[in-house]
C-alpha atoms as a PDB file:
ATOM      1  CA  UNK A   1     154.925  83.885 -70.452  1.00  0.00           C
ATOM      2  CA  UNK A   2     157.083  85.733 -68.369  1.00  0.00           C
ATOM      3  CA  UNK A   3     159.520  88.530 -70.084  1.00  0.00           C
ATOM      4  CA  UNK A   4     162.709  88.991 -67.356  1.00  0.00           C
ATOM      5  CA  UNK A   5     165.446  91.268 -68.651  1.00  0.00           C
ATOM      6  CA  UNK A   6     168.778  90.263 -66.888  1.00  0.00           C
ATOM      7  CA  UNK A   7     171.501  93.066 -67.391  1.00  0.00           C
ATOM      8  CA  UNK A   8     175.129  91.721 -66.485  1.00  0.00           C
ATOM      9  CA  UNK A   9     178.036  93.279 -68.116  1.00  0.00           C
ATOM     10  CA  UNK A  10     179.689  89.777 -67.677  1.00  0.00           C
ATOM     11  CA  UNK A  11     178.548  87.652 -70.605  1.00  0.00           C
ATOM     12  CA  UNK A  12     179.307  84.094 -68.921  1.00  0.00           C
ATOM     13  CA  UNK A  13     175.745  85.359 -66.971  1.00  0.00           C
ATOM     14  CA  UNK A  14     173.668  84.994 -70.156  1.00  0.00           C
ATOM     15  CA  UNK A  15     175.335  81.857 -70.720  1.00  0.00           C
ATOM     16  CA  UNK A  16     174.322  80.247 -67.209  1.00  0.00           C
ATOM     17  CA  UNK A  17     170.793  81.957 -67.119  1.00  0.00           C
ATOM     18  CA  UNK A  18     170.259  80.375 -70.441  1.00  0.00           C
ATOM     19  CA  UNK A  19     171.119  77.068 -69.249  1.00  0.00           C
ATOM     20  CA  UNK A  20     169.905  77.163 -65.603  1.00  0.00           C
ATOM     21  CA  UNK A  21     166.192  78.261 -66.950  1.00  0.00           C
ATOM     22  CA  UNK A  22     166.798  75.866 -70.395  1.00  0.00           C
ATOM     23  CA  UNK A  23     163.414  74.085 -69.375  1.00  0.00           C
ATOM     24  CA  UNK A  24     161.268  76.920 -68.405  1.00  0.00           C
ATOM     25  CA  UNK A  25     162.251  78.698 -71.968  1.00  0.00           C
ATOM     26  CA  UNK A  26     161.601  75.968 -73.462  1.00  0.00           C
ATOM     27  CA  UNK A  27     158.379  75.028 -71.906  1.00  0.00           C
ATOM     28  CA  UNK A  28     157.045  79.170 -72.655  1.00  0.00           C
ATOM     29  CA  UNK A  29     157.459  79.914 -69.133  1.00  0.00           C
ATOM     30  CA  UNK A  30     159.731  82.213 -69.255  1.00  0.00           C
ATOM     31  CA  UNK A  31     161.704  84.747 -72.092  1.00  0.00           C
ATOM     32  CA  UNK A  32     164.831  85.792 -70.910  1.00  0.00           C
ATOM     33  CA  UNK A  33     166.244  88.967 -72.675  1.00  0.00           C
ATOM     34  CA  UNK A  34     169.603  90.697 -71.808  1.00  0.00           C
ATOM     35  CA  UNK A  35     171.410  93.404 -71.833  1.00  0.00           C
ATOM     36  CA  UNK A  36     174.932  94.263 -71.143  1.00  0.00           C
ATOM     37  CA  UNK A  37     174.824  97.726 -70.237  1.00  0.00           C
ATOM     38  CA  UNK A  38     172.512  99.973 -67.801  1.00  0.00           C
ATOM     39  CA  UNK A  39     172.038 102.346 -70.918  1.00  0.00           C
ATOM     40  CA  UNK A  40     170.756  99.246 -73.283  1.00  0.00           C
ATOM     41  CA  UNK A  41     168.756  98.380 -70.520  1.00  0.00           C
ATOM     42  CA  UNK A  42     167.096 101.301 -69.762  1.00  0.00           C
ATOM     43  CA  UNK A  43     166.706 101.621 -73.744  1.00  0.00           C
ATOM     44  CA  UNK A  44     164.982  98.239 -73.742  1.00  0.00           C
ATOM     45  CA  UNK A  45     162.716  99.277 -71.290  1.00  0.00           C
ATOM     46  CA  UNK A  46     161.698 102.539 -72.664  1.00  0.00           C
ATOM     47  CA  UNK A  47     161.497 101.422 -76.029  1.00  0.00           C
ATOM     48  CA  UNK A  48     158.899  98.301 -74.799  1.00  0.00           C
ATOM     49  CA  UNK A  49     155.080  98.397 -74.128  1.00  0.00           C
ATOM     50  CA  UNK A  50     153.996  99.297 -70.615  1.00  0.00           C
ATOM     51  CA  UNK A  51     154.515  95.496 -69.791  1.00  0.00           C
ATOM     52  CA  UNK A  52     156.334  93.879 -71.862  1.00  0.00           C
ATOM     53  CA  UNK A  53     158.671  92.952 -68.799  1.00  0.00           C
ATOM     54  CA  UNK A  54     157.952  91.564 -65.714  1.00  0.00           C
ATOM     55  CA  UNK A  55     160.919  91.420 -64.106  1.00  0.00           C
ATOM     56  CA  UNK A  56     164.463  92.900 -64.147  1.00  0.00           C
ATOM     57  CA  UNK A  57     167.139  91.368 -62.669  1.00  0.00           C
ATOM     58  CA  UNK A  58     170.382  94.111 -62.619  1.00  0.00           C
ATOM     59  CA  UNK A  59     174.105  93.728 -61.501  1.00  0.00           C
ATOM     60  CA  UNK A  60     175.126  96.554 -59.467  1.00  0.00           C
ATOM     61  CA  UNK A  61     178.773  97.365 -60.899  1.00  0.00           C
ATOM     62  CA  UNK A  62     178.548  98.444 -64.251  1.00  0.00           C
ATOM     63  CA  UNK A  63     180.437 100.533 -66.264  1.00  0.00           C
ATOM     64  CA  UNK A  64     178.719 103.743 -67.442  1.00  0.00           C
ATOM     65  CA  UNK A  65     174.841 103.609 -65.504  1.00  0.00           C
ATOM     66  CA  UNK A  66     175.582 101.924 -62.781  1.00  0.00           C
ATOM     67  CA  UNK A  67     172.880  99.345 -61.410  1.00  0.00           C
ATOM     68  CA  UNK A  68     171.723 101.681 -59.069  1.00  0.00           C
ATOM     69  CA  UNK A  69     171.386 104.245 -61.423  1.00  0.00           C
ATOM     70  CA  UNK A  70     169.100 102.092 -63.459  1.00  0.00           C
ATOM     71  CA  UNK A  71     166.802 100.984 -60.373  1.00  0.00           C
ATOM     72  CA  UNK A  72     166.429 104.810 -59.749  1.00  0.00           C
ATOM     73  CA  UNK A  73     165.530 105.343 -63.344  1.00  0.00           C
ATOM     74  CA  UNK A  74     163.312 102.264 -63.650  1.00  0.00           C
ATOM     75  CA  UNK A  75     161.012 102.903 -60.551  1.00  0.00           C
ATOM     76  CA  UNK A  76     160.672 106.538 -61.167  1.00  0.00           C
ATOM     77  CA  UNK A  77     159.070 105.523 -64.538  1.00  0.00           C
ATOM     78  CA  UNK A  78     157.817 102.580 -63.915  1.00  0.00           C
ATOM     79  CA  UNK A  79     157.879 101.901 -60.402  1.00  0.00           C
ATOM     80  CA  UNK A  80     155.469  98.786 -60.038  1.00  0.00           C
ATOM     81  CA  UNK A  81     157.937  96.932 -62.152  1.00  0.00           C
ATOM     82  CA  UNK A  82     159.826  93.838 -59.815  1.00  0.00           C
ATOM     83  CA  UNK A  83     163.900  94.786 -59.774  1.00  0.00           C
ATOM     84  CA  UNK A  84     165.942  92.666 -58.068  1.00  0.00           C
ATOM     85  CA  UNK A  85     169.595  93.377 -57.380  1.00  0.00           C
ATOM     86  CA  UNK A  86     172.657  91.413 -58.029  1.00  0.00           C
ATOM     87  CA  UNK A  87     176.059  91.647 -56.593  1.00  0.00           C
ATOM     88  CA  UNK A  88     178.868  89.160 -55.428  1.00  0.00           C
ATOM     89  CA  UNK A  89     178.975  91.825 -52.482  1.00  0.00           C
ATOM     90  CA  UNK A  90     176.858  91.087 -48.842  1.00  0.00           C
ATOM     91  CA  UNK A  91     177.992  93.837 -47.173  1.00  0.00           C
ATOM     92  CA  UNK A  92     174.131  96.003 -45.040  1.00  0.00           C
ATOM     93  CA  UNK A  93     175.142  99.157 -46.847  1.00  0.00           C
ATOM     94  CA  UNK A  94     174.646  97.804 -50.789  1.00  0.00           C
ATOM     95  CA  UNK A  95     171.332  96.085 -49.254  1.00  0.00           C
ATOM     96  CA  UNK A  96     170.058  99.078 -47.294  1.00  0.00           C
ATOM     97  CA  UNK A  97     170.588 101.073 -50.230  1.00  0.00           C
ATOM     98  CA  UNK A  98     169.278  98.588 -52.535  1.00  0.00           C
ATOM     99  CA  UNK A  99     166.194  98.715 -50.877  1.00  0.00           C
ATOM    100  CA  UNK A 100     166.092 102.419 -50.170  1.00  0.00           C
ATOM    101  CA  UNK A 101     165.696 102.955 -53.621  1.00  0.00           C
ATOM    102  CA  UNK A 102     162.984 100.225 -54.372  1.00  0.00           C
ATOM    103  CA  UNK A 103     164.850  96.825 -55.107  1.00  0.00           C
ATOM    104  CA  UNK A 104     162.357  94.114 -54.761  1.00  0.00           C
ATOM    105  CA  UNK A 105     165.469  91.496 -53.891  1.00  0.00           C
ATOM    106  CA  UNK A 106     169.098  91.468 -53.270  1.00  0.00           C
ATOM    107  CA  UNK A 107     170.721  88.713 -54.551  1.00  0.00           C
ATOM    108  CA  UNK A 108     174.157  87.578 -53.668  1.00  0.00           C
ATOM    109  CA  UNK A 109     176.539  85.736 -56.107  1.00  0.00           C
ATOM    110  CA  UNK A 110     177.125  82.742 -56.728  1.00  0.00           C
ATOM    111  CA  UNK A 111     173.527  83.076 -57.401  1.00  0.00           C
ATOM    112  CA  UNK A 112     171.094  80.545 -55.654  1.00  0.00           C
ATOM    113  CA  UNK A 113     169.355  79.195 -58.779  1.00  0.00           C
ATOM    114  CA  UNK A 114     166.485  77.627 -57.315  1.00  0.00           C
ATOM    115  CA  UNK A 115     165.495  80.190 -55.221  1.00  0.00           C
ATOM    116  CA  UNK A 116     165.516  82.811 -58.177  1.00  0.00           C
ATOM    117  CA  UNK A 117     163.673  80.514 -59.825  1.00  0.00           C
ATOM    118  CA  UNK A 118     160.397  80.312 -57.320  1.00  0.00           C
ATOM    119  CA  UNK A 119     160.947  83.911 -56.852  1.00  0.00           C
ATOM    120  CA  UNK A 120     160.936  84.504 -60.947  1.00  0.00           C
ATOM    121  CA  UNK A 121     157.741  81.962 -61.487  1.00  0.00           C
ATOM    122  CA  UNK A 122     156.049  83.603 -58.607  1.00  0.00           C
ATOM    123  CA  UNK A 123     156.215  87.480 -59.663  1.00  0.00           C
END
């Protein structure tokens, strides 16, 4: 099973994560845990074994740690650990920086579900 932490300060996002990837939690392909804040995020990963997740998916804009913030934290203590980004904005600069500080993926909202998912079953 695959443990994905999804941080979105926007709680209609657990809502369609939870029904978008219904069958795959179901089925004990997937656990989807969130968080609504970079701080209980980071807190959540911290506070976890080694591997207990195998994927973080992080909006950008939040209040308080901002997503960037948290990839910056994340890979410098864990930096094999898959992040990908998340942001209704498309603009190079959020992507080049994105990736500049080791985001895995950038993805762009409205989110295309059934490409996260191969990417998500594939990690």
């Amino acid at each position: 099973m695959k443990r994905i932490l999804i941080e979105d300060d926007e709680k209609s996002v657990q809502f369609l994560y939870e029904k978008v990837f219904k069958k795959e939690v179901n089925g004990g392909l997937l656990e989807l845990v969130f968080s609504i804040s970079g701080e209980d995020a980071l807190e959540k990963i911290n506070n976890g074994a080694e591997d207990s997740f195998q994927l973080i998916i992080s909006d950008i804009n939040m209040p308080g740690l901002s997503g960037f913030e948290l990839l910056r934290e994340v890979k410098s203590i864990r930096p094999q650990l898959p992040v990908f980004m998340s942001s209704a904005y498309t603009d190079t600069e959020r992507q080049s920086l994105a990736k500049e500080l080791g985001a895995d993926d950038y993805i762009t909202k409205p989110v295309d579900f059934a490409a996260l998912k191969d990417k998500m079953l594939n990690i």
